[in-house]
Protein backbone atom coordinates (compact mmCIF):
# COMPACT_ATOMS: atom_id res chain seq x y z
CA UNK A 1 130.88 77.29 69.12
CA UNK A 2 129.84 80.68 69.79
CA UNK A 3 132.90 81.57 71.74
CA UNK A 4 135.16 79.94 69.86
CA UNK A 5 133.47 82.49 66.82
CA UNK A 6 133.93 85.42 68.73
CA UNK A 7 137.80 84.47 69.69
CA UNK A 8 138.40 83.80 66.75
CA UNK A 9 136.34 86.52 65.07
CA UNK A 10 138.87 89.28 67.11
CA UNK A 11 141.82 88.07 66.62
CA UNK A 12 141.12 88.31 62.68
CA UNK A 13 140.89 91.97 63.93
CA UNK A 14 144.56 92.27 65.75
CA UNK A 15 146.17 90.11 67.60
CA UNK A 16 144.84 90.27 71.58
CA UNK A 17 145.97 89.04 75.16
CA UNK A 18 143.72 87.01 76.91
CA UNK A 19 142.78 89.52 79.33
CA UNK A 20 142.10 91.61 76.26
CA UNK A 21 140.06 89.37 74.69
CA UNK A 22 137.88 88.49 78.41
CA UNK A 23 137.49 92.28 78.44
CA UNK A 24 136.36 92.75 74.61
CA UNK A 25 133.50 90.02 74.90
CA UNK A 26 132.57 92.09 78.35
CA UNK A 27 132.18 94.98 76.73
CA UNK A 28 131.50 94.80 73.01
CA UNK A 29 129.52 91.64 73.31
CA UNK A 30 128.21 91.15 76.47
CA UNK A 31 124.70 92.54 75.36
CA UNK A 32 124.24 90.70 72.25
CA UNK A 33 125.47 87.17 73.24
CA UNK A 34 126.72 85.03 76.29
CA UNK A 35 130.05 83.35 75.45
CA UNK A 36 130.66 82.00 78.66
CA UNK A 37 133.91 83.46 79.14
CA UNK A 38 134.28 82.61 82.55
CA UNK A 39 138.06 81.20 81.90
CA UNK A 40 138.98 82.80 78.44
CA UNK A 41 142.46 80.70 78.70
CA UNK A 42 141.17 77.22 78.81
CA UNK A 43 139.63 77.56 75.15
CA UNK A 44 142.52 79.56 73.95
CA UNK A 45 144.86 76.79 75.06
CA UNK A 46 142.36 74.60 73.11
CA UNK A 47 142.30 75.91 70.26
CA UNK A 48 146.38 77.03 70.00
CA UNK A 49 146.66 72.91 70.67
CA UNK A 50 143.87 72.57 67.30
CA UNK A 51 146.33 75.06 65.49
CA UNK A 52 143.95 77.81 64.87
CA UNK A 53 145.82 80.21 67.25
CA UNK A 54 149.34 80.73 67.87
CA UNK A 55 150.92 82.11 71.08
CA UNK A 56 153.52 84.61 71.33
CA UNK A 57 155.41 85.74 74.58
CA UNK A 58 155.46 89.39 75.43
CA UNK A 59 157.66 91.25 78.09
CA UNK A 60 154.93 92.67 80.30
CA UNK A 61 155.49 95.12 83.08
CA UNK A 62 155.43 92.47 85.95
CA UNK A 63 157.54 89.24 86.10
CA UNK A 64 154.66 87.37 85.03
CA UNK A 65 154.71 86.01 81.21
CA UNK A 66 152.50 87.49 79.08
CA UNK A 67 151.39 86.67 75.78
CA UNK A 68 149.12 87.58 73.05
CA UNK A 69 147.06 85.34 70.66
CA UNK A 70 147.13 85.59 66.77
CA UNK A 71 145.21 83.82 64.32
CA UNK A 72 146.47 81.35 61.59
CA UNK A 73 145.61 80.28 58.19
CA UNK A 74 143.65 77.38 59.73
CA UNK A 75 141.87 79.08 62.16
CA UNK A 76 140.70 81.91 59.73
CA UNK A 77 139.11 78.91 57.52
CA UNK A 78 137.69 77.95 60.65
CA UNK A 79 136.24 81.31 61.44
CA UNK A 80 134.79 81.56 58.11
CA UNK A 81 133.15 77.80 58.55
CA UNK A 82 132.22 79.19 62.03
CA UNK A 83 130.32 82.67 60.37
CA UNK A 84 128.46 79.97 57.70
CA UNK A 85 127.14 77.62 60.03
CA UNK A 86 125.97 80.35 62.47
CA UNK A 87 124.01 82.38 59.47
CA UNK A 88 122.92 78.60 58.36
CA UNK A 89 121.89 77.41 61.71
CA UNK A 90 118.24 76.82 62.65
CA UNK A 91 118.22 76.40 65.70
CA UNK A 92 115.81 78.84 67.76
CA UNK A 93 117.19 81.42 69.79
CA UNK A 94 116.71 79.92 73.90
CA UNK A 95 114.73 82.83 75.77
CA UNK A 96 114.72 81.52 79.52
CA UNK A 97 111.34 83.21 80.12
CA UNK A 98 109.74 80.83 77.97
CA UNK A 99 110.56 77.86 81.05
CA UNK A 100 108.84 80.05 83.50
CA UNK A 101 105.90 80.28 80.93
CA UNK A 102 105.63 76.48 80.88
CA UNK A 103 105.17 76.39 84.60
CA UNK A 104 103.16 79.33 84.68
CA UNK A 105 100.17 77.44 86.46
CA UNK A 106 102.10 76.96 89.27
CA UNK A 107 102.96 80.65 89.98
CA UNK A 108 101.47 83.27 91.99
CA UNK A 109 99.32 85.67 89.68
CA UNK A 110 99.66 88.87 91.65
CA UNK A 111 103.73 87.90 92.37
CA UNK A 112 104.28 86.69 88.24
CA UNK A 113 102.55 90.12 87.12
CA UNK A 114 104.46 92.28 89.32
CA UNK A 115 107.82 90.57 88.28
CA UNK A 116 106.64 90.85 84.31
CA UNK A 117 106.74 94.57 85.35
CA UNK A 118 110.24 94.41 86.51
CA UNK A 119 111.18 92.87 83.56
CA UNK A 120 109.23 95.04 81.04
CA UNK A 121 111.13 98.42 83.08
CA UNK A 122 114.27 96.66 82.04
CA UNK A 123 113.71 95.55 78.53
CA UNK A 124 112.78 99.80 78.42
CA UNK A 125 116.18 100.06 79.61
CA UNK A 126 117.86 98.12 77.37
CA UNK A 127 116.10 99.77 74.18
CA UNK A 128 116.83 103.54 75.27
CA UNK A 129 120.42 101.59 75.40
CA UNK A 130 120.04 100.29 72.14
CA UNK A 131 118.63 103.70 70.85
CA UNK A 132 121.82 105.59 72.17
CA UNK A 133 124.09 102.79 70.83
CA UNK A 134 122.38 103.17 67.43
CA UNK A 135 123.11 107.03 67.42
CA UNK A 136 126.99 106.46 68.19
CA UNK A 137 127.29 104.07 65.38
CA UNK A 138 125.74 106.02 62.60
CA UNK A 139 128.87 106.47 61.02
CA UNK A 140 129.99 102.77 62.07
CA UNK A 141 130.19 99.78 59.38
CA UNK A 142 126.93 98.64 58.49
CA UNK A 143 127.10 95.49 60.40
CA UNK A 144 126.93 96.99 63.78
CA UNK A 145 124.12 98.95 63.08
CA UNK A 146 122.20 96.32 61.98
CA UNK A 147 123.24 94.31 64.86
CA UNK A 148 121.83 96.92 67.52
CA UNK A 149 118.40 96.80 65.01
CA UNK A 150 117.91 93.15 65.55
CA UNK A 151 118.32 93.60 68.98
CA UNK A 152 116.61 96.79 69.36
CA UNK A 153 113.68 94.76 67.24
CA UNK A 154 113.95 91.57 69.99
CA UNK A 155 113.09 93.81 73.11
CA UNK A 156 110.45 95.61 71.60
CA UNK A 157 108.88 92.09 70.55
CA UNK A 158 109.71 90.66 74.07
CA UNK A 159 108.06 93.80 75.73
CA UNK A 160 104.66 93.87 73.72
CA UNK A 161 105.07 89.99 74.51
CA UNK A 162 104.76 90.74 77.96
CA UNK A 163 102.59 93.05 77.92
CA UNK A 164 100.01 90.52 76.08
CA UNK A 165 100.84 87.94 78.84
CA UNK A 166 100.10 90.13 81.52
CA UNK A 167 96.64 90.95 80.37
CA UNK A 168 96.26 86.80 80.34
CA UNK A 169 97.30 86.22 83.48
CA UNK A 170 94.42 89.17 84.77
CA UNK A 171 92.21 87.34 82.78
């Protein structure tokens, strides 16, 4: 579902190549979601067969055929069904750490702390990230700054998380 939002959710923007769109969820979204783009052409050939996309052949530099994806009438009511079921849903965000937790008992203290470390030197990371990212969009639509708050907002609550968890496992 979430892929099939973001595909759909870019080519509302412009239309987009395949390789285009692999490289867009890469870049632009690869921080706040995981699409699973692996093969971005599978889905696309999907959802051109549903009609929400249509195809259209390019002349590329190579001999290869090219093409680039566009968005129709049905897949914009789609997209907009997509956006009200993902601002709807209740379903709780899946944080992989909290499967180690459940096992917890069955981990090395000393090893488990040291690792919690790691991770809390990387969730530091990804805030002075989300800091920077904040600055450059200042002048951005609204939307995207508010998307780099939320997130900005997770890792800090993950981090003091962590840091309460480590003090339990001392304990």
């Amino acid at each position: 579902m979430i892929q099939r939002l973001i595909i759909l959710g870019l080519l509302k923007k412009n239309p987009a190549s395949g390789y285009d769109i692999k490289k867009f969820i890469n870049k632009e979204l690869g921080m706040f979601a995981e699409p699973q783009a692996q093969s971005i052409y599978y889905p696309l050939k999907k959802m051109e067969k549903e009609g929400l996309i249509k195809r259209k052949e390019f002349k590329g530099t190579s001999r290869l055929k090219k093409y680039t994806y566009a968005i129709t009438p049905k897949g914009e009511r789609e997209f907009l069904n997509l956006c009200e079921d993902t601002l709807l849903s209740q379903r709780r965000p899946f944080i992989e750490l909290d499967v180690a937790l459940y096992f917890l008992p069955f981990l090395d203290k000393r090893k488990i702390t040291s690792l919690l470390r790691w991770r809390m030197m990387f969730l530091e990371k990804v805030r002075e990230w989300l800091l920077e990212k904040e600055e450059e969009l200042k002048e951005s639509p609204k939307n995207l700054t508010l998307l780099v708050k939320h997130q900005s907002q997770l890792a800090v609550a993950e981090k003091d998380f962590i840091e309460d968890m480590i003090k339990v496992i001392k304990k």
